[in-house]
Protein backbone atom coordinates (compact mmCIF):
# COMPACT_ATOMS: atom_id res chain seq x y z
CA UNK A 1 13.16 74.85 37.96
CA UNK A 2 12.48 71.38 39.91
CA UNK A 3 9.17 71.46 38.03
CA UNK A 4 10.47 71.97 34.83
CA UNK A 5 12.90 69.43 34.89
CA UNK A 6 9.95 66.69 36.04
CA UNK A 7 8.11 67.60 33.59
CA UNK A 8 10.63 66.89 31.00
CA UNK A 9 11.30 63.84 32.53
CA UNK A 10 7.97 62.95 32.56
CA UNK A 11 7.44 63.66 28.44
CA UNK A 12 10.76 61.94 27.81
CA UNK A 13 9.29 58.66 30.02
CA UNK A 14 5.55 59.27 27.99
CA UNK A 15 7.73 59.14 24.62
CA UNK A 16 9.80 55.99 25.50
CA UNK A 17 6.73 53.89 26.24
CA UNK A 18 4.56 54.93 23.12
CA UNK A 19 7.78 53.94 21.33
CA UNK A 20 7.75 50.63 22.46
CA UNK A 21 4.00 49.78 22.26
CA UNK A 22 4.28 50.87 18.63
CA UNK A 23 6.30 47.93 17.58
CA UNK A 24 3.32 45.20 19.23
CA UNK A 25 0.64 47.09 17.04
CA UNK A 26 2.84 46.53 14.06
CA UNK A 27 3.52 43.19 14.71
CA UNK A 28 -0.55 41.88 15.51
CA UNK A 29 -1.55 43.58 12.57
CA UNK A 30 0.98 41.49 10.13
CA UNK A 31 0.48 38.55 12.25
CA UNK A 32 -3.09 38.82 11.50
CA UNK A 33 -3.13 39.69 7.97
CA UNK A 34 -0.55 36.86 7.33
CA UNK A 35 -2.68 34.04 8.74
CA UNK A 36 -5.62 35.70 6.55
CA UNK A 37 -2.82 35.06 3.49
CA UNK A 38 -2.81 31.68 4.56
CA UNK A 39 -6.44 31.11 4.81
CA UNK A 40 -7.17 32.43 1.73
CA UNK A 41 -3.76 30.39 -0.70
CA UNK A 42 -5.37 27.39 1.43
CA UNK A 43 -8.76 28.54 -0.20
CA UNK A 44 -7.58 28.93 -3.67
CA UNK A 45 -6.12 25.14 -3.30
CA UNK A 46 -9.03 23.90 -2.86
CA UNK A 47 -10.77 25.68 -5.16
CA UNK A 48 -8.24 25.11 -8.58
CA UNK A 49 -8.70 21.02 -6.90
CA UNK A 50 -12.44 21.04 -7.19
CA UNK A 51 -12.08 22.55 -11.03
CA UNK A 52 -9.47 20.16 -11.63
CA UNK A 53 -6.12 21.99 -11.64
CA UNK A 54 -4.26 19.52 -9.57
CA UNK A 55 -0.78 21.25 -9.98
CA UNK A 56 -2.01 24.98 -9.42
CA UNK A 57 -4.11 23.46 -6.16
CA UNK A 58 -0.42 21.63 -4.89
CA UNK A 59 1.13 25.08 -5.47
CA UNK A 60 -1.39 27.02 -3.33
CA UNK A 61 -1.53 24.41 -1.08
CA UNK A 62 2.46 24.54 -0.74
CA UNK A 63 2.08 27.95 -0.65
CA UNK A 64 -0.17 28.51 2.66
CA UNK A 65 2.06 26.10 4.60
CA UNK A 66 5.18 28.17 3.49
CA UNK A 67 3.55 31.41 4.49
CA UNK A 68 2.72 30.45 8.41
CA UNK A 69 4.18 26.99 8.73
CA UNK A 70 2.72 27.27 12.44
CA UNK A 71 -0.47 27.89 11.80
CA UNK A 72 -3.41 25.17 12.13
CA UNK A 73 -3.55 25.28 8.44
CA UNK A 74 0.24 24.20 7.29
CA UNK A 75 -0.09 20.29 8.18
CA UNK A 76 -3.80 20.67 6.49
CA UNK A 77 -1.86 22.52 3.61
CA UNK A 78 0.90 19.71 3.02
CA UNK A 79 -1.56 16.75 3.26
CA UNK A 80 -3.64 18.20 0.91
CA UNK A 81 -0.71 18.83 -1.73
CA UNK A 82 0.14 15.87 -1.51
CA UNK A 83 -3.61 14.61 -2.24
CA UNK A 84 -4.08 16.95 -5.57
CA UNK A 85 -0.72 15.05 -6.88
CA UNK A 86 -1.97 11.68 -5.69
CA UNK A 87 -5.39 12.17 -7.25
CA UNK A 88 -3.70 13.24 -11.14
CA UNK A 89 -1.19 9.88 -10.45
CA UNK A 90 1.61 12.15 -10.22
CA UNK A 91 2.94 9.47 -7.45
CA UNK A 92 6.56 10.48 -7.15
CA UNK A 93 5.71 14.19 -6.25
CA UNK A 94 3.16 12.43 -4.00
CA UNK A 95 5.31 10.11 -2.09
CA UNK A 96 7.68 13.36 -1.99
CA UNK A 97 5.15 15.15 -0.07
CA UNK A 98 4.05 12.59 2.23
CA UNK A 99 7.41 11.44 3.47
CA UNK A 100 8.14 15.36 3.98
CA UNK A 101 5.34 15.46 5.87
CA UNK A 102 5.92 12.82 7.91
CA UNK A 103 9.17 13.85 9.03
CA UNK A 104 7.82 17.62 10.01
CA UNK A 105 4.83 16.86 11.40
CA UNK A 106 4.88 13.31 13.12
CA UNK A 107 2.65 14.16 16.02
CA UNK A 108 -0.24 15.39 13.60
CA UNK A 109 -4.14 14.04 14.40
CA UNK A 110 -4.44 12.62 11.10
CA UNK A 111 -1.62 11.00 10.70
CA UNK A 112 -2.85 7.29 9.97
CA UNK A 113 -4.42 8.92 6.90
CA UNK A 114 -1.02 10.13 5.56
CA UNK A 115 0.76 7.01 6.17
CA UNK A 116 -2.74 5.45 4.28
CA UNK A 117 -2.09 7.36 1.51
CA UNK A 118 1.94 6.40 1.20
CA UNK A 119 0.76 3.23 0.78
CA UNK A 120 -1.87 3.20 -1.49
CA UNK A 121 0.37 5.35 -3.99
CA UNK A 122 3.19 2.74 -3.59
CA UNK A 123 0.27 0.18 -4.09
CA UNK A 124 -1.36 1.60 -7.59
CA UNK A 125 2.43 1.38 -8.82
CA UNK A 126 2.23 -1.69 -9.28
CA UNK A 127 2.25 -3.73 -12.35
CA UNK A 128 3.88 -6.61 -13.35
CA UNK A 129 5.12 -8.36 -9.64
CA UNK A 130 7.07 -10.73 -12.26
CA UNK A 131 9.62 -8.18 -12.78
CA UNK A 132 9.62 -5.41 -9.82
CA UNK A 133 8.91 -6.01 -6.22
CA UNK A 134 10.24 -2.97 -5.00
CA UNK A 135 6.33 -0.69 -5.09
CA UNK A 136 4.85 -4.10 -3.50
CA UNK A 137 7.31 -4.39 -0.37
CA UNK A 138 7.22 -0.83 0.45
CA UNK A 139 3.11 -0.72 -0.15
CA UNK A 140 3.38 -3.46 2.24
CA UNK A 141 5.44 -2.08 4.63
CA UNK A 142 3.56 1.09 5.11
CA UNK A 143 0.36 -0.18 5.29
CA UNK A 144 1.89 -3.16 8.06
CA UNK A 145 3.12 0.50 10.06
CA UNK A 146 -0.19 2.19 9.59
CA UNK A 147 -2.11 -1.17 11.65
CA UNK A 148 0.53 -1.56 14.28
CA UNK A 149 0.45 2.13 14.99
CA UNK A 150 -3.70 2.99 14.57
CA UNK A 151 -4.97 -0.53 14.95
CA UNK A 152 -8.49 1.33 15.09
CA UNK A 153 -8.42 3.54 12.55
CA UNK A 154 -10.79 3.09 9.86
CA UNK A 155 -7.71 3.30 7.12
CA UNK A 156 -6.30 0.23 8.85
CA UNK A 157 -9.40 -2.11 7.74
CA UNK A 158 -8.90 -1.16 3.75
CA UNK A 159 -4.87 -1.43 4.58
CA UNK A 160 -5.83 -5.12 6.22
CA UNK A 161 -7.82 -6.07 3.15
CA UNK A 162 -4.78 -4.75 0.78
CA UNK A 163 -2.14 -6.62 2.65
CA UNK A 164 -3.74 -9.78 1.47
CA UNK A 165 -4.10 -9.06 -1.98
CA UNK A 166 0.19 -7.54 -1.60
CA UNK A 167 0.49 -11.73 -0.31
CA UNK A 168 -1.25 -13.11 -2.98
CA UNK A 169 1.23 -11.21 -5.51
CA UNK A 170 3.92 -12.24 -3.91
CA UNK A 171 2.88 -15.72 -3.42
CA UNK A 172 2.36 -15.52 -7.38
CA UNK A 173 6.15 -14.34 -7.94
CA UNK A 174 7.87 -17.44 -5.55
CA UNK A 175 5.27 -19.38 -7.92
CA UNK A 176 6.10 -18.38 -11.06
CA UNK A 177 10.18 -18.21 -10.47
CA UNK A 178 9.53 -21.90 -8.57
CA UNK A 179 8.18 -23.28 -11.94
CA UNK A 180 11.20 -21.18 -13.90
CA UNK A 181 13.04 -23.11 -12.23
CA UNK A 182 11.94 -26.29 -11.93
CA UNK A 183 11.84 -26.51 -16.05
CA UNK A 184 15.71 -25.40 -15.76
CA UNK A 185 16.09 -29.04 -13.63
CA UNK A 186 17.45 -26.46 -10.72
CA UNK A 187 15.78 -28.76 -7.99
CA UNK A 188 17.17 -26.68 -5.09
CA UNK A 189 15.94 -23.04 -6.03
CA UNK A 190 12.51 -24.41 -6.98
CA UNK A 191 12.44 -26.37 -3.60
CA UNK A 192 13.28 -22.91 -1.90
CA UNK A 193 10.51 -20.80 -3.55
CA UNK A 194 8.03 -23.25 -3.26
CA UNK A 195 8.96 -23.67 0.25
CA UNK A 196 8.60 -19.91 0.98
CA UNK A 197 5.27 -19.73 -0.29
CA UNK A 198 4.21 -22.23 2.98
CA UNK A 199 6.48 -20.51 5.12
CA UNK A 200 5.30 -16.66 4.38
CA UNK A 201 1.84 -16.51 2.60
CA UNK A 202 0.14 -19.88 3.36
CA UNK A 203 -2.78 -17.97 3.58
CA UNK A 204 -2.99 -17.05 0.31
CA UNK A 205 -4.28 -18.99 -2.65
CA UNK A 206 -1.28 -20.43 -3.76
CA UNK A 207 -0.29 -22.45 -0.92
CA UNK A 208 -2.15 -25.85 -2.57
CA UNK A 209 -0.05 -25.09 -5.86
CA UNK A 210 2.83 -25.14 -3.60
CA UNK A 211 2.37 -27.96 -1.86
CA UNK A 212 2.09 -29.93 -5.15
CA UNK A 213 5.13 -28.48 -6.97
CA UNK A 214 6.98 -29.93 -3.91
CA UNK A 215 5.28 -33.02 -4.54
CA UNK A 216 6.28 -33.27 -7.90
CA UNK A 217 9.99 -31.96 -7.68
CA UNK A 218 10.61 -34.38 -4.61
CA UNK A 219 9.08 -37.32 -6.70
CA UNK A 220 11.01 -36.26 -9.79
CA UNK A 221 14.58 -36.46 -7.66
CA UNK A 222 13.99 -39.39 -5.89
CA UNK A 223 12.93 -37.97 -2.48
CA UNK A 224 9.54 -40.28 -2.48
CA UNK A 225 9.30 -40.18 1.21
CA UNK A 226 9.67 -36.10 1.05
CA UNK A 227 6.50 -36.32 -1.73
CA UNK A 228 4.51 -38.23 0.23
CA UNK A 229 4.33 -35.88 3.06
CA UNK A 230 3.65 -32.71 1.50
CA UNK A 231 1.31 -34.98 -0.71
CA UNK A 232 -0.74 -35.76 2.79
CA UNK A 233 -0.32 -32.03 4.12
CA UNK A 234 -1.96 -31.01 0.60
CA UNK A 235 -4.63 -33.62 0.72
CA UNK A 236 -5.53 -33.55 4.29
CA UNK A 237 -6.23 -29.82 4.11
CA UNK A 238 -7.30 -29.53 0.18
CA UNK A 239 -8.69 -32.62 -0.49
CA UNK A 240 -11.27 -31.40 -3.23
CA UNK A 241 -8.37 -29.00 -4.57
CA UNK A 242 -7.55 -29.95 -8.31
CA UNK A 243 -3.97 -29.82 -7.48
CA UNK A 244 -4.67 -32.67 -5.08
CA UNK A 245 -6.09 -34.52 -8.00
CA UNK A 246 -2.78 -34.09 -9.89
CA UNK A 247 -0.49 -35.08 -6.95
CA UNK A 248 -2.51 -38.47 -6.51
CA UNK A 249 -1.82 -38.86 -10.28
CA UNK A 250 2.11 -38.27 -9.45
CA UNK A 251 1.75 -41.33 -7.51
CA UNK A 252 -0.63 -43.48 -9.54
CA UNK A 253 -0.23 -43.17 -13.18
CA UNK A 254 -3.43 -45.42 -13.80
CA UNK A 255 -5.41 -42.91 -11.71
CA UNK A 256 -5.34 -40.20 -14.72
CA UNK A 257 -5.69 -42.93 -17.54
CA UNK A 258 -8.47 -44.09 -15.59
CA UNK A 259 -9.60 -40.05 -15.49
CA UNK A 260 -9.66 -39.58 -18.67
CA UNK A 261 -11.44 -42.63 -20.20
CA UNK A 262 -13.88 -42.17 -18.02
CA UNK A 263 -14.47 -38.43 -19.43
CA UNK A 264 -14.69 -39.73 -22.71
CA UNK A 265 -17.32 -41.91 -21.98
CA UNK A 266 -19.24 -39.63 -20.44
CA UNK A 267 -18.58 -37.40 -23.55
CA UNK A 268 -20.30 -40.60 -25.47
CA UNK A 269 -23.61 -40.34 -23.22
CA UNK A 270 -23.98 -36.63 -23.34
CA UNK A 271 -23.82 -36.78 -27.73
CA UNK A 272 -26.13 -39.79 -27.54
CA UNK A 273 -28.42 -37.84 -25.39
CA UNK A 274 -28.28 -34.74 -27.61
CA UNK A 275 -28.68 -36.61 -30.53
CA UNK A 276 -31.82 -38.42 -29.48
CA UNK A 277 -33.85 -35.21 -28.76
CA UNK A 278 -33.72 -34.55 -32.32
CA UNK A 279 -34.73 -38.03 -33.40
């Protein structure tokens, strides 16, 4: 009887643990199959990208990191959505992706490439810097994060060279609302944009055009001792420049007569020259 009832105990014991391991089969095999699903939506991305079927490629690509967002393949999945969009200018769903991605996976390896590729989408929006800053100053800003947070990173160079073509737009907009101004007679606005030029993006080349609007709207008001010493910053460092030429002419009005009679004359010598090969 003692037997008996061990051996049922026994069975009942054998029966409880094949229960349980029965579950952990289960769940391997799905967990295996899934992150083949995964390989093989990442694989299709890639695939409709390479034929040219950006928005099928983002879909598969969205896809895969949906299925397993764990897996080694999700971050690789998101970046590369966003790439098929970039690629096919569809910036907005893009910039979309990318900041999504940021905010998910901010401790990824390639990071400096996403924040790369923010920028450069924020940077091809741009068009006419006379009448929207708002792609330029965020372009700018991204690419300013990507250098102070990967200072090595190959990225960083190209983002280095397109911050100084971002300044020289700018510098081009405080230029071109300066002179708006200064044909309005609003002395103090044009003063102001000129002045930022100097301040922010004296690198760039617009800093001599600057330098000589100041000249010329201090002269014009009165302010002669104000013109003559941006007048001396502008020719001490641009001496050759042809807006120093024009700022010495501010100051001596015979200087361009001078100029320009002595153009003509040379005019007269070239024709005479001409003229005699022929004789």
């Amino acid at each position: 009887m003692i037997k008996i009832k061990l051996l049922n105990i026994f069975l009942i014991l054998s029966l409880c643990v094949a229960c349980s391991k029965e579950p952990i089969k289960k769940s391997i095999i799905k967990e295996k199959s899934l992150d083949l699903q995964v390989f093989e939506s990442y694989q299709e991305g890639k695939k409709a990208l390479d034929s040219g079927d950006v928005l099928f490629a983002a879909k598969k690509f969205n896809e895969a990191e949906k299925l397993f967002p764990q897996s080694e393949w999700a971050p690789k999945s998101a970046l590369m959505a966003a790439y098929s969009y970039y690629i096919q200018d569809y910036y907005g769903d893009a910039i979309a992706e990318l900041e999504r991605f940021l905010k998910i996976y901010p401790y990824y390896q390639d990071l400096d490439y996403a924040y790369y590729l923010l920028g450069i989408c924020y940077y091809e929006q741009i068009v006419d810097e006379k009448k929207d800053t708002q792609s330029i100053l965020i372009s700018k800003e991204t690419f300013e994060l990507l250098i102070d947070n990967f200072p090595s990173s190959d990225y960083s160079n190209d983002a280095s060279f397109k911050l100084e073509l971002i300044d020289d737009i700018l510098a081009s907009k405080e230029i071109y609302i300066g002179r708006y101004y200064y044909e309005k007679k609003k002395w103090i606005p044009a003063i102001n944009r000129f002045k930022t030029v100097l301040d922010k993006y004296d690198d760039t080349i617009y800093t001599e055009e600057a330098l000589h609007r100041l000249v010329e709207v201090h002269y014009r008001i009165g302010l002669k001792e104000e013109a003559k010493k941006y007048a001396k910053l502008l020719g001490y460092n641009y001496q050759s420049s042809k807006w120093y030429e024009k700022t010495y002419s501010i100051f001596d009005k015979k200087y361009e007569k001078n100029k320009k009679k002595k153009v003509k004359k040379n005019k007269r010598g070239i024709v005479k020259k001409i003229k005699s090969l022929f004789n």
